[in-house]
N, C-alpha and C. Protein backbone atom coordinates (compact mmCIF):
# COMPACT_ATOMS: atom_id res chain seq x y z
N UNK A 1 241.32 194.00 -11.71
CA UNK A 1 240.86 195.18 -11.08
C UNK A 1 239.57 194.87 -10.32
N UNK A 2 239.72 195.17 -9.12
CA UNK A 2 238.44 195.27 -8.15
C UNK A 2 237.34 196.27 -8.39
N UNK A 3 236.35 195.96 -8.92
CA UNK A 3 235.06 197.06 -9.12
C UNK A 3 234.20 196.96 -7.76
N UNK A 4 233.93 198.18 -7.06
CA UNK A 4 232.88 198.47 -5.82
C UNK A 4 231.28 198.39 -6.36
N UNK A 5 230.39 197.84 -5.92
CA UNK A 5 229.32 197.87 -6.11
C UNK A 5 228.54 198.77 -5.09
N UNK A 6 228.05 199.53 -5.12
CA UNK A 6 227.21 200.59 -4.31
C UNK A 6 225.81 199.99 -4.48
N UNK A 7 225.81 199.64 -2.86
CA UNK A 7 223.95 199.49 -2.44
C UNK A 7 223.21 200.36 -2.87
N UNK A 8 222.10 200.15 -3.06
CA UNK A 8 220.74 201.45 -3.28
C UNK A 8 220.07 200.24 -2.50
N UNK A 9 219.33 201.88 -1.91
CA UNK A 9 218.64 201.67 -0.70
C UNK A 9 217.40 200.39 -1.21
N UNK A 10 216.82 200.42 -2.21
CA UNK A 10 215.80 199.66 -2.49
C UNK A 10 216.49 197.97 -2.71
N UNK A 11 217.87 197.75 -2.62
CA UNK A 11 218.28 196.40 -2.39
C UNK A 11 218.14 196.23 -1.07
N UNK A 12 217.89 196.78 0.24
CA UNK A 12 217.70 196.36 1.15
C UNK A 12 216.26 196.18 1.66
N UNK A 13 215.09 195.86 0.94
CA UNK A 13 213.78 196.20 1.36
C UNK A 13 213.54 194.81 2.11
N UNK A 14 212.74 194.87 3.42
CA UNK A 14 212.33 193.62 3.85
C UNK A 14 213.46 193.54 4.86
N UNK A 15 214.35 193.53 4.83
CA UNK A 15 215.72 192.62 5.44
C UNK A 15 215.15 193.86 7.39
N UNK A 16 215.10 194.72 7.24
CA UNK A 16 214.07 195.29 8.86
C UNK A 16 213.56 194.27 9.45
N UNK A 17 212.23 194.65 8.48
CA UNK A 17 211.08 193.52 8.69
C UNK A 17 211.48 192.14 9.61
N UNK A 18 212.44 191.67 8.67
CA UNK A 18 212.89 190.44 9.41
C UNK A 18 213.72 190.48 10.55
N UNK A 19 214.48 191.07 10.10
CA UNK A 19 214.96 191.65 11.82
C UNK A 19 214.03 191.48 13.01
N UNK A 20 213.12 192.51 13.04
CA UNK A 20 211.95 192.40 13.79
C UNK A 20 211.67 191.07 14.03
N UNK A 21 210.75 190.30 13.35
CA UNK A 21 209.87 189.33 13.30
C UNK A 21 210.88 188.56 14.18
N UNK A 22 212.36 188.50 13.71
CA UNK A 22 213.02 187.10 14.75
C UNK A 22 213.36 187.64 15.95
N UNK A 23 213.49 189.03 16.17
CA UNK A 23 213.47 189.58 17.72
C UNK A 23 211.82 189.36 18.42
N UNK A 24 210.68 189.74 17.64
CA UNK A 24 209.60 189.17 18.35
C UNK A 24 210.01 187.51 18.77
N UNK A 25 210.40 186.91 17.64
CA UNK A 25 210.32 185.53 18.15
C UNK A 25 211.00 184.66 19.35
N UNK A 26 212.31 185.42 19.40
CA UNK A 26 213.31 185.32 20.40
C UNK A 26 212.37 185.48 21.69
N UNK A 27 211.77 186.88 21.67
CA UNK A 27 211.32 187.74 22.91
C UNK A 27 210.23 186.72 23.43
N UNK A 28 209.45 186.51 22.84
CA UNK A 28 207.87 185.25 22.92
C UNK A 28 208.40 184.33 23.71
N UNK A 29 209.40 183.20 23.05
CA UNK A 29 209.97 182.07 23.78
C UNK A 29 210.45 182.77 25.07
N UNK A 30 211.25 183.71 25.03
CA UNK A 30 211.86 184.02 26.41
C UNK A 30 210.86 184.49 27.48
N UNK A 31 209.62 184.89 27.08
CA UNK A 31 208.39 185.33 27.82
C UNK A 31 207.45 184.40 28.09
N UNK A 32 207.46 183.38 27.19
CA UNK A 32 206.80 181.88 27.66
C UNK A 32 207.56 181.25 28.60
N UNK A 33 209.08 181.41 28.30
CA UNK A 33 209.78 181.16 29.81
C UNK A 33 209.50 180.91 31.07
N UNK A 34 209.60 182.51 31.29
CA UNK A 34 209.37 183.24 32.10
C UNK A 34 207.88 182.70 32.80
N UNK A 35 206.80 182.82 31.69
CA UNK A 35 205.65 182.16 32.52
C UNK A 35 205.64 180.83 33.39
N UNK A 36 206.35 179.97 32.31
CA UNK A 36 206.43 179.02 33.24
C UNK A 36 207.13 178.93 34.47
N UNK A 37 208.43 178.96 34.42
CA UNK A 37 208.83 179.89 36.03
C UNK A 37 207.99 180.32 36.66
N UNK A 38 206.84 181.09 36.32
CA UNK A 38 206.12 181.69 37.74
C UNK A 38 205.35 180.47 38.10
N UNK A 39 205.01 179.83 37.36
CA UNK A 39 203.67 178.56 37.18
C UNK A 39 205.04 177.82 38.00
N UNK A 40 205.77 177.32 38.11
CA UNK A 40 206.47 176.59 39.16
C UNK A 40 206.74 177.19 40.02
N UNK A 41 207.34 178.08 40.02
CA UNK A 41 207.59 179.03 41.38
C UNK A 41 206.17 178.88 42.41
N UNK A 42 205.00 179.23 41.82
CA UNK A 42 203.50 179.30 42.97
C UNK A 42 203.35 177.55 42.87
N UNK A 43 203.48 176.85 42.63
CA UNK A 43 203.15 175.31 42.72
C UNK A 43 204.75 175.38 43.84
N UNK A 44 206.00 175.66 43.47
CA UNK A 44 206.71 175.00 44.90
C UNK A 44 206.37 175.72 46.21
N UNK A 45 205.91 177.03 46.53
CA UNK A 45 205.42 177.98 47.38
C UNK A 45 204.29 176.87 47.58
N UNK A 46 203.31 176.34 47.59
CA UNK A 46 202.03 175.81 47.44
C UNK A 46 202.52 174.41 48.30
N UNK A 47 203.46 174.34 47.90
CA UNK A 47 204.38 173.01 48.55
C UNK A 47 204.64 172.83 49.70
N UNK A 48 205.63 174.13 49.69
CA UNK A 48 206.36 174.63 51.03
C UNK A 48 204.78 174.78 52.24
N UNK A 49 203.92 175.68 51.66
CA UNK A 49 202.91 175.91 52.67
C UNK A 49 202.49 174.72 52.96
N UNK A 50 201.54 174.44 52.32
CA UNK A 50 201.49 172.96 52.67
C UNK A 50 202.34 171.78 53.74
N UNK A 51 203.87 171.80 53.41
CA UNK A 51 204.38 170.71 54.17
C UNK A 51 204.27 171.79 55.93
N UNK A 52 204.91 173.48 55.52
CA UNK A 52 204.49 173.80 57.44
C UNK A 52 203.56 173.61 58.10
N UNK A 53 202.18 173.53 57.21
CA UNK A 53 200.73 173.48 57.90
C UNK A 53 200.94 171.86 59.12
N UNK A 54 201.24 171.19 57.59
CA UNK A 54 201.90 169.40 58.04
C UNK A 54 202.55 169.69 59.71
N UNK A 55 203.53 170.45 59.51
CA UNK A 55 204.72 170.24 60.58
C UNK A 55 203.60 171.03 62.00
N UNK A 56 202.82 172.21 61.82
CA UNK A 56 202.01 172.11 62.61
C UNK A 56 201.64 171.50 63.53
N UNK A 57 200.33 170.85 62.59
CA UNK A 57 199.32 170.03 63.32
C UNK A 57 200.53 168.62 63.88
N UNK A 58 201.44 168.67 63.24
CA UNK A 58 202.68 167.60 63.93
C UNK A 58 202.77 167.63 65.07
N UNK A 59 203.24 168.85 65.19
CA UNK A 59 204.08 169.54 66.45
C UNK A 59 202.64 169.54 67.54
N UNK A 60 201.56 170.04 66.85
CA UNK A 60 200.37 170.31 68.04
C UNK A 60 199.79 168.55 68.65
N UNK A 61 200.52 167.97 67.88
CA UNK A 61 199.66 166.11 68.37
C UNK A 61 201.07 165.59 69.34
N UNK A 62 202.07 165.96 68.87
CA UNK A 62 203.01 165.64 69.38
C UNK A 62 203.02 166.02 71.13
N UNK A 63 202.72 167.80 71.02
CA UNK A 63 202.55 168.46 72.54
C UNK A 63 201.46 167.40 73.40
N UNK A 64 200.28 167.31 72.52
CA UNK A 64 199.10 167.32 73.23
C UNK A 64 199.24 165.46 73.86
N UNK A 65 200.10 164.80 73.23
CA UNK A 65 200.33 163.41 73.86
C UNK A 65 201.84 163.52 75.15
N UNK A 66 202.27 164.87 75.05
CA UNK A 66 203.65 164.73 75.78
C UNK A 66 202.63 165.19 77.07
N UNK A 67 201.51 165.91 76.86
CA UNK A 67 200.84 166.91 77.91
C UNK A 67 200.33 165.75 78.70
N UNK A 68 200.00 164.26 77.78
CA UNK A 68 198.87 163.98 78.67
C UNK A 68 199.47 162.54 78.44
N UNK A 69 200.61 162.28 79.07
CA UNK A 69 201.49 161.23 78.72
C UNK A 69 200.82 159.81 79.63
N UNK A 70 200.15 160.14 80.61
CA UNK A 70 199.54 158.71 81.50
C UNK A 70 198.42 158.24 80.06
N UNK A 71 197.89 158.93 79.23
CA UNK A 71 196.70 158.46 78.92
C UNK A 71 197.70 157.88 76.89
N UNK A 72 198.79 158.08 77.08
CA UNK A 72 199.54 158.41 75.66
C UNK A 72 198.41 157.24 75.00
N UNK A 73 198.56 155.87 75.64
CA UNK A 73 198.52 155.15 74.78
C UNK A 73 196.90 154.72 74.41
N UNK A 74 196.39 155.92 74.63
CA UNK A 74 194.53 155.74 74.13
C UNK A 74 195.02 156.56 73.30
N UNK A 75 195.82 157.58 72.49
CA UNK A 75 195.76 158.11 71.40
C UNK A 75 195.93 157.28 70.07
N UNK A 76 196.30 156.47 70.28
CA UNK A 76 197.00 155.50 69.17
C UNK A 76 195.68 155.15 68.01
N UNK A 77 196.03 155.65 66.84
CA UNK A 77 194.88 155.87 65.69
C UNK A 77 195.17 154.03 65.04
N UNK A 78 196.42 153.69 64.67
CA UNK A 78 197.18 152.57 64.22
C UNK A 78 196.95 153.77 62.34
N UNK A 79 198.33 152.56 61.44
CA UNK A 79 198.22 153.48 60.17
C UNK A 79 197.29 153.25 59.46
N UNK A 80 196.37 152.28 59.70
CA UNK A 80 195.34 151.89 58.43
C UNK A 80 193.75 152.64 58.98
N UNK A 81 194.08 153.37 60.43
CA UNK A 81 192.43 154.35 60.26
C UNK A 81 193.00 155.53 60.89
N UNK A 82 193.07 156.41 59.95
CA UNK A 82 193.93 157.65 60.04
C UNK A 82 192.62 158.50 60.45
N UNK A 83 192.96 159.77 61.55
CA UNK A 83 191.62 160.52 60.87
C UNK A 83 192.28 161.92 60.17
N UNK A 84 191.03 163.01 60.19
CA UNK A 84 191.47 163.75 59.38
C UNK A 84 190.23 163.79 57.99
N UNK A 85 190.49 163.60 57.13
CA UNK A 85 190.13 163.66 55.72
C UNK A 85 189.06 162.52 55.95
N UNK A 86 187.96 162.26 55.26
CA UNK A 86 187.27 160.94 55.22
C UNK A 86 186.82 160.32 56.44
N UNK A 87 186.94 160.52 57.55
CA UNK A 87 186.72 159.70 58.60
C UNK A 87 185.77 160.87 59.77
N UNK A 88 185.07 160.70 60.49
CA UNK A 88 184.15 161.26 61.17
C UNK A 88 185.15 161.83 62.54
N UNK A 89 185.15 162.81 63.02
CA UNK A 89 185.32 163.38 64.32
C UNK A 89 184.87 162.69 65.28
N UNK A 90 185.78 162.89 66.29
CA UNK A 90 184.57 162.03 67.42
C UNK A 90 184.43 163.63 68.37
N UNK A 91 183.34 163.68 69.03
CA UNK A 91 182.63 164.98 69.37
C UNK A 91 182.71 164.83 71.07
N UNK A 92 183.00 163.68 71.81
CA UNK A 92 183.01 163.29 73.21
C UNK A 92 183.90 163.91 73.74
N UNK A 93 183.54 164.60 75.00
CA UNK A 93 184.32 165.81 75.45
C UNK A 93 184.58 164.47 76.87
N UNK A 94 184.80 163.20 77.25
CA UNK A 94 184.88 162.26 78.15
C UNK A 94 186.06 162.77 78.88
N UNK A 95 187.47 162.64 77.82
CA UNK A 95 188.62 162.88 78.68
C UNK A 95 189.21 163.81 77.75
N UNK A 96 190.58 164.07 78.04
CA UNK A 96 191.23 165.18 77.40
C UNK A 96 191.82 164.26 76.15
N UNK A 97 192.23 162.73 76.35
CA UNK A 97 192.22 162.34 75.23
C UNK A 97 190.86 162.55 73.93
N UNK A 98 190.05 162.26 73.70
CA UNK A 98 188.95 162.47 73.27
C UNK A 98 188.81 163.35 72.62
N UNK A 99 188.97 164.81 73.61
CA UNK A 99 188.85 166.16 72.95
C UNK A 99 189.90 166.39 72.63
N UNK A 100 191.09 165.70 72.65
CA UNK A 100 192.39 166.55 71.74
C UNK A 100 192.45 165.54 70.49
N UNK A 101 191.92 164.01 70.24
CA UNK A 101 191.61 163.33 68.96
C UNK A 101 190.36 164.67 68.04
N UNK A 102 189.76 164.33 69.03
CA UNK A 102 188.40 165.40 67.79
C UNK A 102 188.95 166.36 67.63
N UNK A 103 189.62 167.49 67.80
CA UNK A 103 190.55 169.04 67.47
C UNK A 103 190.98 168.52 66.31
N UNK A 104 192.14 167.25 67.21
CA UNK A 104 193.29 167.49 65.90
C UNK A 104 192.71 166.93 64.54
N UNK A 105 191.72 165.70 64.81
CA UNK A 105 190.67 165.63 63.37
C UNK A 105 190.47 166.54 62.61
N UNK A 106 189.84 167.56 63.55
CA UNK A 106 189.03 168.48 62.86
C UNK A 106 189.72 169.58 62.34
N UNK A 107 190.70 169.84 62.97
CA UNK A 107 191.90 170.68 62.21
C UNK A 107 192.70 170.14 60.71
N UNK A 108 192.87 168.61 60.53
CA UNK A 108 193.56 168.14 59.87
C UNK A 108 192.18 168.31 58.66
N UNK A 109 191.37 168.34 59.10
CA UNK A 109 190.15 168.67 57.89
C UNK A 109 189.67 169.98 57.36
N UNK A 110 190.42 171.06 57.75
CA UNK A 110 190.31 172.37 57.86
C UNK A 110 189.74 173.05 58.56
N UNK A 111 189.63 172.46 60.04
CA UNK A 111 188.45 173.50 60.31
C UNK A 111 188.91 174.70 61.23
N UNK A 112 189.93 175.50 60.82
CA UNK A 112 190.84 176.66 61.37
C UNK A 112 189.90 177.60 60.53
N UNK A 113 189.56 177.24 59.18
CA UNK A 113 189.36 178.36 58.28
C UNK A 113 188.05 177.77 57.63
N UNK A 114 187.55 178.88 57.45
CA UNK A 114 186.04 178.04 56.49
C UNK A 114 185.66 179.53 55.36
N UNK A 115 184.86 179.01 54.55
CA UNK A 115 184.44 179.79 53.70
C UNK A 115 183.25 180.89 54.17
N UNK A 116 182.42 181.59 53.08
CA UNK A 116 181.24 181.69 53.29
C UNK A 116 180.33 181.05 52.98
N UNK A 117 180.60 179.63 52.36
CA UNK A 117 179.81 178.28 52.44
C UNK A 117 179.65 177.34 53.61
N UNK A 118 180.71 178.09 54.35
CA UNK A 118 181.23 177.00 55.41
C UNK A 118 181.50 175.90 54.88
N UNK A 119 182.50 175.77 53.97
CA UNK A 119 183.23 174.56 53.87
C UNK A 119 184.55 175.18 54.50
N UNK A 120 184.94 173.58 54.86
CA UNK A 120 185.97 173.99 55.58
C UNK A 120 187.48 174.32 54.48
N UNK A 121 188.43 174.95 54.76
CA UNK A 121 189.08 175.52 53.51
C UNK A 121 190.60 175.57 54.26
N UNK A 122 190.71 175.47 55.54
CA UNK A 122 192.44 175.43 56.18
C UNK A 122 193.65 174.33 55.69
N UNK A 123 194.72 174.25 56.85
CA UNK A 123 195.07 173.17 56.64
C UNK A 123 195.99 172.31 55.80
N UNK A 124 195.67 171.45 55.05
CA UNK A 124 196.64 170.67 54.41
C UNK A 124 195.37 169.96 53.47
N UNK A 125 195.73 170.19 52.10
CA UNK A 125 194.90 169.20 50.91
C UNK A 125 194.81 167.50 51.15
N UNK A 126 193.32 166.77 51.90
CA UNK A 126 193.01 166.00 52.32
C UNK A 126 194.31 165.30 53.36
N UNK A 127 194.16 166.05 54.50
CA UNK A 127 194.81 165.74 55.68
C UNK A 127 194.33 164.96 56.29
N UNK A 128 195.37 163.88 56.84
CA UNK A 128 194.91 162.41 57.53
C UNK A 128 196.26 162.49 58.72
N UNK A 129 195.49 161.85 59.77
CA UNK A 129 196.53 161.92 60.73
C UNK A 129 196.61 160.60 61.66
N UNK A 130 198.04 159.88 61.54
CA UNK A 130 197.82 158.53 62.01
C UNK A 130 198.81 159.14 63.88
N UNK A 131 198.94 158.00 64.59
CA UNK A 131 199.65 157.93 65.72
C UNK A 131 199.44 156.63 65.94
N UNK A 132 200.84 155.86 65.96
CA UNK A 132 201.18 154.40 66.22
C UNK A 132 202.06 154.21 67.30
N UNK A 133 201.99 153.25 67.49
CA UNK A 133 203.03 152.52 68.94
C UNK A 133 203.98 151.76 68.43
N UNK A 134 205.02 152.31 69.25
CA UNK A 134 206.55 151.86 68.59
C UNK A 134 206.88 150.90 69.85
N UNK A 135 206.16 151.05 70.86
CA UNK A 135 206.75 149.89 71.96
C UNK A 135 207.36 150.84 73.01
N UNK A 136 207.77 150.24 74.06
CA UNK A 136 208.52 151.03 74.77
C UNK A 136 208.25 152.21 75.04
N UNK A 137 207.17 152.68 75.11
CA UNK A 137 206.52 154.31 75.04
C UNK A 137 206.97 155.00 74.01
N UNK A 138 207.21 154.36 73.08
CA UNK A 138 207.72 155.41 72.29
C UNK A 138 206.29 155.41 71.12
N UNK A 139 205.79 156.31 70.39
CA UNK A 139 204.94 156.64 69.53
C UNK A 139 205.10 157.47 68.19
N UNK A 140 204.71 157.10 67.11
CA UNK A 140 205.15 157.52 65.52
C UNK A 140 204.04 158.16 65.20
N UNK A 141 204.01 159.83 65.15
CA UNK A 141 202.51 160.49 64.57
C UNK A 141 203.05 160.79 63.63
N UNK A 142 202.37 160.52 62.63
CA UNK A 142 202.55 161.38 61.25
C UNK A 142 201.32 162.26 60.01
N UNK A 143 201.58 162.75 59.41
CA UNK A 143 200.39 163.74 59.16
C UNK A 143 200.31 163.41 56.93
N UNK A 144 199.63 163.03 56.74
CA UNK A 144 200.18 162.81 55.27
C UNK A 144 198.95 163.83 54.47
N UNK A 145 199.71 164.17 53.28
CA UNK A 145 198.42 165.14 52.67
C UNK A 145 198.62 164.59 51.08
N UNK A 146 197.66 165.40 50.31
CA UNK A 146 197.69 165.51 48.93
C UNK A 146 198.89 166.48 48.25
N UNK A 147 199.96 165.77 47.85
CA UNK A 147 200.50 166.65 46.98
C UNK A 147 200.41 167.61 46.09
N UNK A 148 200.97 168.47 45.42
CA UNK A 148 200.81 168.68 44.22
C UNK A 148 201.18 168.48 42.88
N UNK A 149 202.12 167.38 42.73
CA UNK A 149 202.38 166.63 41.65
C UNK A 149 203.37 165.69 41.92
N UNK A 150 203.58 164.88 41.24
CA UNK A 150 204.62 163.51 40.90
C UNK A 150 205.75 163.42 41.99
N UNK A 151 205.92 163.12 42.72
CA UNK A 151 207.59 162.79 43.31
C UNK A 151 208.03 161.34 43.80
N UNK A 152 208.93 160.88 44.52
CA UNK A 152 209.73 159.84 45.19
C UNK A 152 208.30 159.51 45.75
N UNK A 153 207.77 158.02 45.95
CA UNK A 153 206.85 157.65 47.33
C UNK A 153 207.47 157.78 48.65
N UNK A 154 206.56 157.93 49.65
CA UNK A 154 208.03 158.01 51.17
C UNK A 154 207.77 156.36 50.98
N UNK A 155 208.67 156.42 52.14
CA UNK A 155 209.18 154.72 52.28
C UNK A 155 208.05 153.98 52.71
N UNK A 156 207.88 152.88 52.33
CA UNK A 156 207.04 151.79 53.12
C UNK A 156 206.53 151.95 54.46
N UNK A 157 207.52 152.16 55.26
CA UNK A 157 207.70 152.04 56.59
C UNK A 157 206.45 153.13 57.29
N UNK A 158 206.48 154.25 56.28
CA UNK A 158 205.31 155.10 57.00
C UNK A 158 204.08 154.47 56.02
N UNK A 159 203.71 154.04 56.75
CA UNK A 159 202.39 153.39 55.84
C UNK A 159 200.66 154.50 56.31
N UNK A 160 200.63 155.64 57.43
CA UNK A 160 199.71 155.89 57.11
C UNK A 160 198.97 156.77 55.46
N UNK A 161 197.87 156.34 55.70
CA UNK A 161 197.30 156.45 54.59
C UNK A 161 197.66 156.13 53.31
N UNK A 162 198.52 155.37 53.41
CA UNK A 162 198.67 154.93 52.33
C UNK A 162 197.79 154.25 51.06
N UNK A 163 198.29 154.66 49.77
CA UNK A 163 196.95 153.99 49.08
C UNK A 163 195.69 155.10 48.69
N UNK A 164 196.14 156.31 49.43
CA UNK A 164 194.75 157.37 49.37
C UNK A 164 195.03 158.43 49.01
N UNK A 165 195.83 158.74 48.19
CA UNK A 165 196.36 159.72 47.41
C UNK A 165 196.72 159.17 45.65
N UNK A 166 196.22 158.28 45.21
CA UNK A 166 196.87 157.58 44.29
C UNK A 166 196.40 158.09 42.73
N UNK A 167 194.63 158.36 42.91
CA UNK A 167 194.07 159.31 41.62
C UNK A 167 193.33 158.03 40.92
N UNK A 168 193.40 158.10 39.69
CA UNK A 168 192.49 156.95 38.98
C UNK A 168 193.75 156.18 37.85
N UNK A 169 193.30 155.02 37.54
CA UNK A 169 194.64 154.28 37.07
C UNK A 169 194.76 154.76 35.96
N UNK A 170 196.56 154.76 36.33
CA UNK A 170 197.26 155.58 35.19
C UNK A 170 197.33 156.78 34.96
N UNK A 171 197.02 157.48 36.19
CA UNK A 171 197.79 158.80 36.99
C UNK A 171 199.21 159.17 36.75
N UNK A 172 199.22 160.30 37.32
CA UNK A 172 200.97 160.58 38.09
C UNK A 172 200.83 159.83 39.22
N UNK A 173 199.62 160.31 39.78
CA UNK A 173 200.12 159.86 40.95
C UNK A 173 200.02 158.49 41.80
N UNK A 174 199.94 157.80 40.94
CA UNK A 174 199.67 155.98 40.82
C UNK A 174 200.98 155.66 42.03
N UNK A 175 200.83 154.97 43.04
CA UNK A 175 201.93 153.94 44.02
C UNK A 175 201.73 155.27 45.00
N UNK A 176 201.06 155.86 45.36
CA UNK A 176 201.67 156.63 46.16
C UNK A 176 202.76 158.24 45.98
N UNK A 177 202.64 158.47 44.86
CA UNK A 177 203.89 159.62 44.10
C UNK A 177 203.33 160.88 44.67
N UNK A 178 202.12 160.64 44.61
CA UNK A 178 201.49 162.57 45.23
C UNK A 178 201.11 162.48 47.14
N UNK A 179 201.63 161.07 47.55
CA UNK A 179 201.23 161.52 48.63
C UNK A 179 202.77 162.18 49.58
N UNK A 180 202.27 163.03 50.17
CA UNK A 180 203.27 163.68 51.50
C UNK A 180 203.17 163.14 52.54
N UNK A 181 204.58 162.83 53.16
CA UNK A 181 204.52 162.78 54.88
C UNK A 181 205.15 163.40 55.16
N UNK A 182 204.71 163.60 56.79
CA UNK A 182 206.23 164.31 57.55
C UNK A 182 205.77 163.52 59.24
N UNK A 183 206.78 162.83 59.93
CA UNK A 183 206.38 162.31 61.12
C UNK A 183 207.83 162.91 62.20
N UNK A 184 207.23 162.29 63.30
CA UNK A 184 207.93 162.54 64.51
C UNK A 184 207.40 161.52 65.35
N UNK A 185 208.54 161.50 66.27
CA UNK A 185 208.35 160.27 66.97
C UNK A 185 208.19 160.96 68.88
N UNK A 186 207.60 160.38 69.59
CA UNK A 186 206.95 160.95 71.10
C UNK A 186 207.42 159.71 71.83
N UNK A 187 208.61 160.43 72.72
CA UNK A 187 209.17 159.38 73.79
C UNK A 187 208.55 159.35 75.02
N UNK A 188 207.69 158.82 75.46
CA UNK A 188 207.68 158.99 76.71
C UNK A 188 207.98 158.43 78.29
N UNK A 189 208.47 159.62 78.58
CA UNK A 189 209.47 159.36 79.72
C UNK A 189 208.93 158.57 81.32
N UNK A 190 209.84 157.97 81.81
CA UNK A 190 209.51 157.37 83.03
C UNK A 190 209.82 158.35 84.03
N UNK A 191 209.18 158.89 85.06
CA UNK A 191 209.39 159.89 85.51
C UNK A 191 209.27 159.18 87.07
């Protein structure tokens, strides 16, 4: 014979309680989640801005050598003295080469936007800007900045600035991992 046992309420004491406590716990992890998601979400946004600023000042070095194509080949920085970040403006208003090197310097260093310190604050995180000779009129500008964390190095082949994004040894960003490029190449035509 099967006998029924009838609960009283005081055999269930606590067993709520716990209920609760593992729905808080569930809820926490899923809300620490969530934080982190936003904490990546504003670091890839941070990214994205960053590489258009890049494509920019690209596009504006690119015009300003198609504009002034007899003089192309006094623009030529070579990849190992980039300016931009670290390196001095040149201020000589001589030719239009001259004054479109000192702009785009001085742009690649922020100077679109400044504080109320007047530091300069635009731009791209330590922006350097090379322009090399490919031969044949053809010319390789490229714009490299400070990342914001770990990725692929670009290839060899773009070597400006290389080496100047690297951090202190035993970084992330050791070989090159935090630095960005983005280049384009300026044909110029025989007319």
């Amino acid at each position: 014979m099967v006998t029924l046992r009838r609960f009283r309420r005081s055999d269930q004491t606590g067993v709520t309680l716990i209920e609760v406590l593992v729905t808080l716990l569930i809820l926490s992890v899923g809300l620490l989640g969530m934080a982190a998601l936003q904490v990546r979400l504003q670091q890839s946004e941070m990214e994205a801005y960053q590489r258009v600023q890049a494509l920019l000042l690209l596009s504006d070095m690119a015009n300003r050598i198609s504009a002034n194509r007899n003089a192309a080949e006094g623009y030529v920085t070579g990849a190992g003295s980039p300016v931009g970040v670290g390196s001095a403006c040149g201020t000589s208003t001589a030719s239009r080469k001259d004054i479109d090197l000192g702009e785009w310097c001085a742009a690649l260093q922020g100077a679109a936007e400044t504080g109320s310190d007047s530091n300069r604050l635009g731009a791209v995180l330590g922006g350097r800007g090379c322009i090399e000779s490919l031969g044949s009129d053809e010319y390789l500008i490229t714009v490299a900045w400070q990342g914001g964390g770990s990725i692929v190095a670009p290839p060899a082949s773009v070597a400006c600035a290389a080496g100047q994004y690297d951090g202190d040894g035993g970084s992330a960003c050791a070989d090159d991992r935090c630095r960005r490029v983005v280049t384009t190449i300026v044909r110029i035509a025989d007319l």
